[in-house]
N, C-alpha and C. Protein backbone atom coordinates (compact mmCIF):
# COMPACT_ATOMS: atom_id res chain seq x y z
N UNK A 1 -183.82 94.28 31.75
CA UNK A 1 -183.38 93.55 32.90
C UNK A 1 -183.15 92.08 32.57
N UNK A 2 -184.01 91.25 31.25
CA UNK A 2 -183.90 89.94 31.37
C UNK A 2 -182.09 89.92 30.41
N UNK A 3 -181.25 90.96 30.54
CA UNK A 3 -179.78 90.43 30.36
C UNK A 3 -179.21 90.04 31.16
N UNK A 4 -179.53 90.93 32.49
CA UNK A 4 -178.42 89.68 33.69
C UNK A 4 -178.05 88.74 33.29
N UNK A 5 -176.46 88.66 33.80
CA UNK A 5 -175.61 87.35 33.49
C UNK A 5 -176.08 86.67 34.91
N UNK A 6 -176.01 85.46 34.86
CA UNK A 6 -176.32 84.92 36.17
C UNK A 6 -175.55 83.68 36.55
N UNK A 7 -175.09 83.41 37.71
CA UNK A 7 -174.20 82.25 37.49
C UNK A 7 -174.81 80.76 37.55
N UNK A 8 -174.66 79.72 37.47
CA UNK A 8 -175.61 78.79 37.54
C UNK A 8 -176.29 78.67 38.53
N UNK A 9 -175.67 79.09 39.64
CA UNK A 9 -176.43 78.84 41.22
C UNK A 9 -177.64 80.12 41.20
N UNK A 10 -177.13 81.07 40.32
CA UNK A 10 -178.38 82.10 40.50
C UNK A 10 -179.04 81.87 39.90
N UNK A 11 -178.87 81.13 38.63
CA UNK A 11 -179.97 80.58 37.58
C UNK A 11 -181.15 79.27 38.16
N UNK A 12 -180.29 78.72 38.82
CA UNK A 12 -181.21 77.71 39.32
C UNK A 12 -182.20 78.58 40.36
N UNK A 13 -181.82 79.14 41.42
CA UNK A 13 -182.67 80.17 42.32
C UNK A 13 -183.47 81.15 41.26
N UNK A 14 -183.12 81.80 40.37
CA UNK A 14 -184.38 82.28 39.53
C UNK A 14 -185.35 81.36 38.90
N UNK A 15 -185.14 80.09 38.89
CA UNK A 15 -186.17 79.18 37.73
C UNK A 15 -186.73 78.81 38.80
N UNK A 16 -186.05 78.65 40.25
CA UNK A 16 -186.88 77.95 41.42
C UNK A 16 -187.94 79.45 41.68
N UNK A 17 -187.43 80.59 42.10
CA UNK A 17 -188.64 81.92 42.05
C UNK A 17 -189.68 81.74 41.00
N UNK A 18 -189.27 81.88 39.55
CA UNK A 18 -190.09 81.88 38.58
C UNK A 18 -191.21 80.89 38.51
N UNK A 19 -190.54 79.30 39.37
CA UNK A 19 -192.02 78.72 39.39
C UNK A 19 -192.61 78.97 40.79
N UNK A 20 -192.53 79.58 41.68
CA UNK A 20 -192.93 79.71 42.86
C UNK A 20 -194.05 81.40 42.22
N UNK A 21 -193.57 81.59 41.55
CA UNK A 21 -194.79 83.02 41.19
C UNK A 21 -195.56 82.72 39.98
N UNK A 22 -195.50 81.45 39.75
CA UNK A 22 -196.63 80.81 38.41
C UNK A 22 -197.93 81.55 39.20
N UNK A 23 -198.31 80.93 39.98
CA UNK A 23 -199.70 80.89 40.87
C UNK A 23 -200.13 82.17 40.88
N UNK A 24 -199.26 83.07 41.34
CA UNK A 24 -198.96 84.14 42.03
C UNK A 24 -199.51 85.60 41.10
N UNK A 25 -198.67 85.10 40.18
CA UNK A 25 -198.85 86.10 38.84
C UNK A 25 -200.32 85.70 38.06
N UNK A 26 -200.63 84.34 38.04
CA UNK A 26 -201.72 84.09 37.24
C UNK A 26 -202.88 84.16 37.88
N UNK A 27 -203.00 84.49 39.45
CA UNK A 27 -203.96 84.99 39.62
C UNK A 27 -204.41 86.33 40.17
N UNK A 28 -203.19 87.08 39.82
CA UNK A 28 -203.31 88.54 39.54
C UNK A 28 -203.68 88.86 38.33
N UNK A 29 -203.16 88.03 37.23
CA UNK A 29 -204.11 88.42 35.98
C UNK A 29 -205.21 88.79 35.60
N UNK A 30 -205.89 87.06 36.23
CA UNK A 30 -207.42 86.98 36.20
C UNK A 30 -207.67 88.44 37.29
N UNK A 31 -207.47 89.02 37.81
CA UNK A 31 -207.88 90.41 38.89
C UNK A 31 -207.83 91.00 37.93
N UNK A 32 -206.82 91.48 36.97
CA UNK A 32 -206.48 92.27 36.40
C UNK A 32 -207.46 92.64 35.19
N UNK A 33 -208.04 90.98 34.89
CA UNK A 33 -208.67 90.98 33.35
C UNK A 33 -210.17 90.96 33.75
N UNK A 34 -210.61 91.15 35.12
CA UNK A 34 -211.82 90.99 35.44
C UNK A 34 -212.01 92.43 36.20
N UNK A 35 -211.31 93.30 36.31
CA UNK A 35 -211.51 94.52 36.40
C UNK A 35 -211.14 95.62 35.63
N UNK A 36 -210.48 95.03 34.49
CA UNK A 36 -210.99 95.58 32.71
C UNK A 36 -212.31 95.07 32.04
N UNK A 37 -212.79 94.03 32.50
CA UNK A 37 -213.96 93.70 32.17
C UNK A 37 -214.80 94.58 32.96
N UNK A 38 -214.50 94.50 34.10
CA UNK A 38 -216.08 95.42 34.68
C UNK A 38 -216.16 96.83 34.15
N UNK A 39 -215.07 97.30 33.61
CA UNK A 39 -215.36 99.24 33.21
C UNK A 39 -215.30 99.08 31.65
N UNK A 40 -216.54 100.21 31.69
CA UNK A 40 -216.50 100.76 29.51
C UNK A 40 -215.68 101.05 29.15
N UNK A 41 -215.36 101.71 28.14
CA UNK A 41 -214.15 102.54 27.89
C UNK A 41 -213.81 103.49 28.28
N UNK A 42 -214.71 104.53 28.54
CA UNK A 42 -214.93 105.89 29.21
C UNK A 42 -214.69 105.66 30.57
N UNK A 43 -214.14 104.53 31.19
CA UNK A 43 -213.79 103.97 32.54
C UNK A 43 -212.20 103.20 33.16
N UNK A 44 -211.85 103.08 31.84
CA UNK A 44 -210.26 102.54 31.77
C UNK A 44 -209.21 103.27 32.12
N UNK A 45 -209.47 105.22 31.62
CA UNK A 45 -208.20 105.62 32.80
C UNK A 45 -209.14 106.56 33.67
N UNK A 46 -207.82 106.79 34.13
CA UNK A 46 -208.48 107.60 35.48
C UNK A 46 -208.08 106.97 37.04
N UNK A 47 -209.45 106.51 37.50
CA UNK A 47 -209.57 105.72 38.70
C UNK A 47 -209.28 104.63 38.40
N UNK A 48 -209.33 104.03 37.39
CA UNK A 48 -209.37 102.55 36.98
C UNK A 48 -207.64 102.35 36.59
N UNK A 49 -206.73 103.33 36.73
CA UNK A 49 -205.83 103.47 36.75
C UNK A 49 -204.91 103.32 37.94
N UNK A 50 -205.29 104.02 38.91
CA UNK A 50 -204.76 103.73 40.32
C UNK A 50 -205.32 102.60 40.61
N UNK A 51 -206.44 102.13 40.46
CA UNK A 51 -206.68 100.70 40.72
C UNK A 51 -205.53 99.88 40.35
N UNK A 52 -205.45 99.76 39.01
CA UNK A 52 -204.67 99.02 38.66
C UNK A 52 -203.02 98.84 39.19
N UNK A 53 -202.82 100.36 39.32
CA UNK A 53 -201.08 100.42 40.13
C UNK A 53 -201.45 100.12 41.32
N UNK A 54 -202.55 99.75 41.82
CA UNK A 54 -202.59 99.39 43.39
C UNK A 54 -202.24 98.02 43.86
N UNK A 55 -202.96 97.19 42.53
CA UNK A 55 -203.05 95.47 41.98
C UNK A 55 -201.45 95.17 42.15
N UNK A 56 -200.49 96.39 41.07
CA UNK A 56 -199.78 95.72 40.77
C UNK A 56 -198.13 96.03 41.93
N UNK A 57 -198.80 96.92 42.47
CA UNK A 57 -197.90 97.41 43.32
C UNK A 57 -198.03 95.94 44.69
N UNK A 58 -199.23 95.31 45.05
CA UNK A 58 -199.60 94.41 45.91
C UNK A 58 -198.66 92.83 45.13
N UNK A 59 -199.12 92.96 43.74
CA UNK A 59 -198.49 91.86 43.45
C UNK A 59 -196.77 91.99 43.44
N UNK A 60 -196.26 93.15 43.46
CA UNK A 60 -194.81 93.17 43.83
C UNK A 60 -194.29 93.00 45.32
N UNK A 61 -195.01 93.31 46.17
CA UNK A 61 -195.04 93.35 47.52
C UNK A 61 -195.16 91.48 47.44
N UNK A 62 -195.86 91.16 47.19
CA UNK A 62 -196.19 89.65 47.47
C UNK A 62 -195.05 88.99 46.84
N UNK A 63 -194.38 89.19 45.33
CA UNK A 63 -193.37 88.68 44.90
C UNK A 63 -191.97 88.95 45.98
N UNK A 64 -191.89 90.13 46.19
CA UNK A 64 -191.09 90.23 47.35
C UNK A 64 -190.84 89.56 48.26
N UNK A 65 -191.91 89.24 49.05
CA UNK A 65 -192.02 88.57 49.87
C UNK A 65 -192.37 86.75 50.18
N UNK A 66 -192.28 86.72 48.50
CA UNK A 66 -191.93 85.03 48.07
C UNK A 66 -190.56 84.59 47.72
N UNK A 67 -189.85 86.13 47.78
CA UNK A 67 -188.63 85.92 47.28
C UNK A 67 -187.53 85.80 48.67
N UNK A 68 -188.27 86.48 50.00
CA UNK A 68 -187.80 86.84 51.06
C UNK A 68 -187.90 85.54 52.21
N UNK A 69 -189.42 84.84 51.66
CA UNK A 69 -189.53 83.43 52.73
C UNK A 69 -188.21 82.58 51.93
N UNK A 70 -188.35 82.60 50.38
CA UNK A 70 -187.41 81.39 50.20
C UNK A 70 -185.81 81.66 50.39
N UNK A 71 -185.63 82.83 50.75
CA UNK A 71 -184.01 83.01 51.15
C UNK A 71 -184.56 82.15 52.86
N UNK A 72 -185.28 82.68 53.44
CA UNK A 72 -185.33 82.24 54.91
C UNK A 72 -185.28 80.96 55.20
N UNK A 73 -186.19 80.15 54.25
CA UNK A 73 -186.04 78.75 54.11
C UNK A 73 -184.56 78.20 53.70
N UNK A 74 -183.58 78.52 53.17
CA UNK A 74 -182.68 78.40 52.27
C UNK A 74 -180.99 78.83 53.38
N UNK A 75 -181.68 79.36 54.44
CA UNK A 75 -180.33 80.05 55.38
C UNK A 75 -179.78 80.89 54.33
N UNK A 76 -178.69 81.10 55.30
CA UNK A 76 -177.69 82.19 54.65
C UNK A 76 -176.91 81.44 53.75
N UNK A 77 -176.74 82.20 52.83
CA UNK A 77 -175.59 82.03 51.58
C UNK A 77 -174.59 82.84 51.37
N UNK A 78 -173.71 82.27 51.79
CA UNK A 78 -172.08 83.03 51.81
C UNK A 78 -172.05 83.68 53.27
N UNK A 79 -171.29 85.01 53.09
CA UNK A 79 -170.84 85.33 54.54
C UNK A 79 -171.92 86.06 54.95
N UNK A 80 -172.21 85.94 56.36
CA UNK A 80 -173.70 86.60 57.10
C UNK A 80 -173.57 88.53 57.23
């Protein structure tokens, strides 16, 4: 996916997203790396698996929806 051609106006709106999910992403990590810390090994798949697609399924929902306020903030672009 990181081939998209993008035109400058979309490039600038992706670098403006990309720093708007610094925060976003880095403290889904720390979730991420502190609930590989809490399980042994004999604990990593399984349940500790859907955990994890649960994390990351929430952190897409949230990117979504950082991507959805800043169109709102931003009005419409081009024809409605």
């Amino acid at each position: 996916m990181d081939t998209l051609t993008l035109t400058p106006e979309q490039e600038q709106r992706a670098d403006e997203l990309y720093q708007r999910f610094q925060d976003l992403f880095c403290e889904e990590a720390k979730r991420v790396a502190r609930l590989f810390a809490s399980k042994s090994d004999d604990q990593l798949l399984g349940k500790t698996e859907f955990e994890l697609r649960d994390r990351v399924h929430e952190l897409a929902a949230r990117s979504l929806q950082t991507a959805l306020d800043e169109r709102k903030k931003g009005g419409t672009r081009g024809r409605p």
